[in-house]
Protein backbone atom coordinates (compact mmCIF):
# COMPACT_ATOMS: atom_id res chain seq x y z
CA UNK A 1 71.60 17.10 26.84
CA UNK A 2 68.18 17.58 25.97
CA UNK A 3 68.23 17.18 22.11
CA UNK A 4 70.93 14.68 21.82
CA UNK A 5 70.35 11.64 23.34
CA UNK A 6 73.98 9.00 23.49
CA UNK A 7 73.09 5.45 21.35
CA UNK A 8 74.77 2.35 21.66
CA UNK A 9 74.38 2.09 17.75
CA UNK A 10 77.86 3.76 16.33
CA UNK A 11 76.01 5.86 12.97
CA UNK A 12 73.59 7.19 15.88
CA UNK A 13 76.24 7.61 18.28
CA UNK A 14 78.51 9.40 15.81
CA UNK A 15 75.43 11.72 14.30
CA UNK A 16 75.14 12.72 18.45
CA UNK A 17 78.53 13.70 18.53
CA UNK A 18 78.13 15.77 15.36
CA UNK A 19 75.31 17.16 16.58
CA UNK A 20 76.45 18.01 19.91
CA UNK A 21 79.17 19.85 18.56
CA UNK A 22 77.29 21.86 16.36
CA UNK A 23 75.27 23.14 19.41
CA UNK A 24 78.27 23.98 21.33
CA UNK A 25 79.41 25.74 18.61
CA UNK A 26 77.05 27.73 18.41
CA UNK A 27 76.38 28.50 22.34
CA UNK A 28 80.25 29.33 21.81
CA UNK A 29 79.47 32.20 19.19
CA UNK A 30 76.49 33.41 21.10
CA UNK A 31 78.53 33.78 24.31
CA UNK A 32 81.08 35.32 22.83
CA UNK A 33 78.90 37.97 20.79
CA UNK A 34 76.20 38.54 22.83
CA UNK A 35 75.29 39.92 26.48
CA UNK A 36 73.00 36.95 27.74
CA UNK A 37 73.24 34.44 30.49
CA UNK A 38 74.87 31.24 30.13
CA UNK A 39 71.31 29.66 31.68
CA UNK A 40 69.29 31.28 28.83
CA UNK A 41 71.78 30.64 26.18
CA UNK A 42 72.32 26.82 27.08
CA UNK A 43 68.30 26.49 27.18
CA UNK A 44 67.67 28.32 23.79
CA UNK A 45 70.24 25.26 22.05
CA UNK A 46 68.44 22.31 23.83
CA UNK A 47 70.84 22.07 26.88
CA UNK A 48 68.25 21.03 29.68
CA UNK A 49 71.36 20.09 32.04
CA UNK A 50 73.54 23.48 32.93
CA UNK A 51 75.72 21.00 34.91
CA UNK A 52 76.35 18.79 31.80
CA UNK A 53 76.26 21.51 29.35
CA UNK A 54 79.37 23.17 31.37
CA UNK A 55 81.63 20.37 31.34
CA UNK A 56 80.98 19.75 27.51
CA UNK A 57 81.53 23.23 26.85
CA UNK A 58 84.65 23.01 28.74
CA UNK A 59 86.07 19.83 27.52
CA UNK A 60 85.41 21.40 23.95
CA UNK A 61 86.86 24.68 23.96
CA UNK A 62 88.91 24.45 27.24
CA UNK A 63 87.41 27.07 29.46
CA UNK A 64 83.73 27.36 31.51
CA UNK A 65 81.08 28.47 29.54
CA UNK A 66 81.22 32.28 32.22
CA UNK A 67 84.51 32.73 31.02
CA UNK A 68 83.84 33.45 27.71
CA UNK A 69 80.45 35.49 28.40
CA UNK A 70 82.98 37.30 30.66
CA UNK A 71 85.42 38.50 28.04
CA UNK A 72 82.26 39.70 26.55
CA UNK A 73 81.58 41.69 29.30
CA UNK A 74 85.15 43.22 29.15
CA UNK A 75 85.34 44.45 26.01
C-alpha cells in the first residue's frame, strides 16, 4: 500500500494496521454506495497495488473488492 508503509517498530506497526483499516473501510463504503471502479476507488485511498489492495480487502471483509461494487450494480 502506498500510504502505509509495514515497520518493524510495534507503535508504528500497530498505527499501520489502524490506518490500513481505516482506508479499507472506507473503499468498503465507497464501493458499496457508489458506481465507480474498484481501480479508481483503490487509487483515490492511497492503494498504489490493486493486487495487494484485493487481498486486504478480502481478508477484511471476506469477499473481492468486485463483489461488493457488484451488488451495487444490482440494486
Amino acid at each position: 500500500m502506498g500510504l502505509v508503509r509495514r515497520s518493524s517498530g510495534s507503535r508504528c506497526s500497530q498505527t499501520a494496521v489502524f490506518l490500513s483499516k481505516i482506508l479499507l473501510d472506507g473503499t468498503y463504503q465507497e464501493l458499496s454506495t457508489i458506481r465507480r471502479s474498484v481501480a479508481h476507488v483503490a487509487f483515490s485511498y492511497g492503494f498504489s497495488d490493486l493486487g495487494r489492495f484485493a487481498q486486504a480487502y478480502c481478508k477484511r471483509f471476506g469477499e473481492p473488492p468486485s463483489k461488493t461494487l457488484s451488488q451495487v450494480a444490482r440494486n
